[in-house]
Protein backbone atom coordinates (compact mmCIF):
# COMPACT_ATOMS: atom_id res chain seq x y z
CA UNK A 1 -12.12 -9.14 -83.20
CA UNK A 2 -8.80 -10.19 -84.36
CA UNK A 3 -6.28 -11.71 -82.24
CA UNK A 4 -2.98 -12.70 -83.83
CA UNK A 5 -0.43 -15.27 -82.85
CA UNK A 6 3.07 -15.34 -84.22
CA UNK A 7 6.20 -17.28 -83.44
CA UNK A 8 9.19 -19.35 -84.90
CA UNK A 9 8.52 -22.88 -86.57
CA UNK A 10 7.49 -25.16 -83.35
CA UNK A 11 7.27 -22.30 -80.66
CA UNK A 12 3.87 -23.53 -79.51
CA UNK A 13 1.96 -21.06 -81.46
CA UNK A 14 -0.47 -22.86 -82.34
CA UNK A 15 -0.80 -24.69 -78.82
CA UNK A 16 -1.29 -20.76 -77.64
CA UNK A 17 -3.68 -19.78 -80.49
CA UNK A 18 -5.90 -23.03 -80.23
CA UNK A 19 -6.33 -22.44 -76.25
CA UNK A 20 -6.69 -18.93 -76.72
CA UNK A 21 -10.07 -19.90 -79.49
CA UNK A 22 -11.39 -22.33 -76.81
CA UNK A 23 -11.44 -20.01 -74.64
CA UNK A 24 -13.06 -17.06 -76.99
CA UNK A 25 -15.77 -19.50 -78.38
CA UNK A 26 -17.86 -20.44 -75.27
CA UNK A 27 -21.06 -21.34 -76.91
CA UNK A 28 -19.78 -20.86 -80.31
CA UNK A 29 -19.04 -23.39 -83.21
CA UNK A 30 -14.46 -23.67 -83.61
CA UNK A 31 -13.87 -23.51 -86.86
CA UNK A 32 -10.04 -24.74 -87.76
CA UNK A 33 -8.79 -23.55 -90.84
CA UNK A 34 -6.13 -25.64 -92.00
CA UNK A 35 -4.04 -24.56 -94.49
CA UNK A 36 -1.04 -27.28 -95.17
CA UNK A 37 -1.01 -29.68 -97.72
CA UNK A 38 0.85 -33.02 -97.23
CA UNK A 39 3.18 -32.37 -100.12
CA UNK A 40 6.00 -34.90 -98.34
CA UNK A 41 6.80 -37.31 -95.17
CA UNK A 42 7.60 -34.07 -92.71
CA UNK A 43 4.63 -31.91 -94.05
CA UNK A 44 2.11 -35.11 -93.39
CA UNK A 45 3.31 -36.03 -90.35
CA UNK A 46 3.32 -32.31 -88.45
CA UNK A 47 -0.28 -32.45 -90.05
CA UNK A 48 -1.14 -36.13 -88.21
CA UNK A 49 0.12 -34.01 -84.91
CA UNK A 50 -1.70 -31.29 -85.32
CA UNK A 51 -4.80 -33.32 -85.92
CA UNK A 52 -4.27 -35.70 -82.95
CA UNK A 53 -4.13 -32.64 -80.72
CA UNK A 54 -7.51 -31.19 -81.79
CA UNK A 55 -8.48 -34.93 -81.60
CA UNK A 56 -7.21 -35.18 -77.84
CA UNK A 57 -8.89 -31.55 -76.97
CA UNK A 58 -12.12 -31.61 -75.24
CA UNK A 59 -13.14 -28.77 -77.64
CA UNK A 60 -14.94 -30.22 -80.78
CA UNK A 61 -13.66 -28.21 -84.37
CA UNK A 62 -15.10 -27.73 -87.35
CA UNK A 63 -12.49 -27.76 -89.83
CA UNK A 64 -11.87 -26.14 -93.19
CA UNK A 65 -9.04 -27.84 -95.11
CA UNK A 66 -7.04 -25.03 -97.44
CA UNK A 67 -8.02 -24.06 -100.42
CA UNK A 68 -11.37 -24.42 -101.00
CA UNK A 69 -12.03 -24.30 -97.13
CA UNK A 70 -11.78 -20.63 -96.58
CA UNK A 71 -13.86 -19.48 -99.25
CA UNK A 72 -16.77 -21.81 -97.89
CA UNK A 73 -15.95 -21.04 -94.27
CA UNK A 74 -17.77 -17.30 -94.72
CA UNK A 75 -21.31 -18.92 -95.51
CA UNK A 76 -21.22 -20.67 -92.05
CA UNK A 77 -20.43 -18.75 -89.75
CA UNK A 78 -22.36 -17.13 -86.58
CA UNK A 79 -21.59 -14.15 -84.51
CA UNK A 80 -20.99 -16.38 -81.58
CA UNK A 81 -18.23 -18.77 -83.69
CA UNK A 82 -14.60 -18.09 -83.66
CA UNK A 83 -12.26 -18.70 -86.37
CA UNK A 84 -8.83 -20.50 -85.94
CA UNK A 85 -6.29 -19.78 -89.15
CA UNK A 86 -3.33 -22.00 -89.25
CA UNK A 87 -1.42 -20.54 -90.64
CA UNK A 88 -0.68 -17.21 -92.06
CA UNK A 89 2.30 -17.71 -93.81
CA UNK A 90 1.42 -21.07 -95.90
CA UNK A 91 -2.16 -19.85 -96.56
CA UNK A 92 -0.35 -16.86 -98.29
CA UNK A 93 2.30 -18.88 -99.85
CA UNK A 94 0.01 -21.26 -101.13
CA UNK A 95 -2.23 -17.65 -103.01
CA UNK A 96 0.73 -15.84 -103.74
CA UNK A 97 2.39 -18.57 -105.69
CA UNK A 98 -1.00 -20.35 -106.99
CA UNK A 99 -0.74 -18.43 -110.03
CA UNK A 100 1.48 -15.40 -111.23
CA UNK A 101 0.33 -13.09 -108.63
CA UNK A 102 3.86 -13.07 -107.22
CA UNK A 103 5.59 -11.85 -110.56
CA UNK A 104 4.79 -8.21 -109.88
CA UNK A 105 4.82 -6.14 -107.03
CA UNK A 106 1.22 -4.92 -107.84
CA UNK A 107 -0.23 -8.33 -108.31
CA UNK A 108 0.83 -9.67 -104.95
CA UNK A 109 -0.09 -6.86 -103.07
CA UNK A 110 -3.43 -7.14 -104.87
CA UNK A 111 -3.60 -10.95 -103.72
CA UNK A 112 -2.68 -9.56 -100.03
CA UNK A 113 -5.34 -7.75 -99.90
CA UNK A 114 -7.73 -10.02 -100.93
CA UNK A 115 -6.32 -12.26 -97.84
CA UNK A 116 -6.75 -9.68 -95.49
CA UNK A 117 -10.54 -8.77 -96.97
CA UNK A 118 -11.19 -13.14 -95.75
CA UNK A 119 -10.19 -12.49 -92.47
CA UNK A 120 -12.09 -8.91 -91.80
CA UNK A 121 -14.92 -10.10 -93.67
CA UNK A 122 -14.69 -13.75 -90.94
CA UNK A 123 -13.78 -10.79 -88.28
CA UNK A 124 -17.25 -9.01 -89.11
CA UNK A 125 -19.21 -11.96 -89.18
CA UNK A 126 -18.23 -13.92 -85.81
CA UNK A 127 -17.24 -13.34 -82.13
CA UNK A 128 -13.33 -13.99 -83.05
CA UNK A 129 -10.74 -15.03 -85.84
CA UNK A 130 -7.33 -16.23 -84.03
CA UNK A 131 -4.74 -16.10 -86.61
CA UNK A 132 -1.40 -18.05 -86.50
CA UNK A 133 1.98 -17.22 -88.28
CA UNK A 134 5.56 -17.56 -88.19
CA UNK A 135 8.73 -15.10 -87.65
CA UNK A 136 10.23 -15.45 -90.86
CA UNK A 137 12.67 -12.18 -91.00
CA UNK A 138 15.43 -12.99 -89.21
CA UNK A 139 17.29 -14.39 -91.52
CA UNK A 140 17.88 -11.63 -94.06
CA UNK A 141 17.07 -10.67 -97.56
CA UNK A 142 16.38 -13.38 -100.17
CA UNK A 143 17.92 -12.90 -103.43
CA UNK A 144 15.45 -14.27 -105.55
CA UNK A 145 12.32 -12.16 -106.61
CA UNK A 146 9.59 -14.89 -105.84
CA UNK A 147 10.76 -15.21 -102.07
CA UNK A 148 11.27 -11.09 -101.82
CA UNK A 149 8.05 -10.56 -102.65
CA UNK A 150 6.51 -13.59 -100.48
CA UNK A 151 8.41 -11.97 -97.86
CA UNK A 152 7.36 -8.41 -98.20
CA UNK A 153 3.50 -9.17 -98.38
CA UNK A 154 3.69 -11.44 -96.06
CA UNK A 155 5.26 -8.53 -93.39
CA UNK A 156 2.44 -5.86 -94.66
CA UNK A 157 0.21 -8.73 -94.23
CA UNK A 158 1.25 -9.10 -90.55
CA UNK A 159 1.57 -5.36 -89.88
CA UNK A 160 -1.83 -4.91 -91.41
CA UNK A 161 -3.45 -7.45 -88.87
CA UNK A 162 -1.38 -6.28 -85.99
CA UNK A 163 -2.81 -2.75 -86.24
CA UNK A 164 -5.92 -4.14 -86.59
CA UNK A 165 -5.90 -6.62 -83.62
CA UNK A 166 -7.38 -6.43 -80.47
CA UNK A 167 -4.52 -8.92 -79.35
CA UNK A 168 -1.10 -9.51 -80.61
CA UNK A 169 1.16 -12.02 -78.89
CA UNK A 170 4.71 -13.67 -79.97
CA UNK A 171 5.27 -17.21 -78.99
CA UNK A 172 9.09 -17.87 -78.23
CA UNK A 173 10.24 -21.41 -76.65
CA UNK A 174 6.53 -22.31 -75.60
CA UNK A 175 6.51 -18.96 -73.55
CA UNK A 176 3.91 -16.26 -74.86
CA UNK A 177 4.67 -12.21 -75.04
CA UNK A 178 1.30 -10.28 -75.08
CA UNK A 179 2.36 -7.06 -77.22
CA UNK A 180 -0.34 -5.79 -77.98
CA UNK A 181 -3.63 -5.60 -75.64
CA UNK A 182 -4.72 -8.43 -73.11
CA UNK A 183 -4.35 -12.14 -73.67
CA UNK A 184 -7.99 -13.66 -73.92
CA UNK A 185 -8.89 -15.31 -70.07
């Protein structure tokens, strides 16, 4: 099962998507997928937040720091274990522009797909996979290629896990919009 979370930078996303795996695991191992890197001051400290919330959960996670995390994720898990990805939209930046996957159209859609083969292959293999990422197309159409392209697999990526979810749910303000199916109890 799939369940995907989505919502502006600081909605409470991830607040909704890690209560939302909690609930989902009950027996089963959390695993946490991390997937920012503390490239400066603001990255490290949302990280040290994020972290101190897991920390201050009663839920105990097993996490998988990006990139060499996901690929060694697969070998551990059990059908009772649910996966947390967070998030979406850096995991993918940090494929798409980890080589030159993003300098044609074919490429990146290539590397998409690959993405989305993780999380059906984690969604095949465990109870759950709760997957986190942000609203990014509000703001119009970048000029440059690099960021067109980010932007346009990342919107099949989310339309291809949307139709694929059991749950789909939009964070806005802290408040959460089921839009698809029913919110995990």
């Amino acid at each position: 099962m799939i369940v995907f979370v989505s919502g502006a930078v600081r909605s409470g996303k991830s607040e909704a998507a890690e209560a939302c795996a909690i609930r989902l695991a009950a027996g089963g191992t959390l695993h946490y997928v991390a997937t920012a890197r503390a490239t400066d001051a603001e990255m490290k400290e949302r990280i040290r937040r994020h972290q101190a919330r897991r920390m201050a959960m009663a839920a105990s996670w097993t996490v998988w720091e990006a990139p060499e995390g996901p690929d060694r994720l697969s070998a551990a898990l059990r059908p009772s274990d649910v996966v947390l990805v967070d998030c979406l939209t850096v995991w993918w930046a940090n494929a798409l522009f980890a080589g030159d996957e993003w300098k044609t159209e074919e490429r990146a859609f290539a590397a998409a797909r690959r993405l989305l083969d993780q999380v059906r292959m984690w969604a095949a293999a465990c109870r759950a996979v709760v997957v986190v990422s942000n609203e990014l197309f509000s703001g119009g159409v970048p000029d440059d290629c690099g960021t067109f392209r980010y932007m346009k697999t990342l919107g099949w990526l989310h339309q291809q896990l949307v139709a694929e979810a059991a749950t789909a749910a939009v964070v806005e303000c802290g408040l959460l919009r089921v839009k698809k199916g029913r919110w995990p109890q």
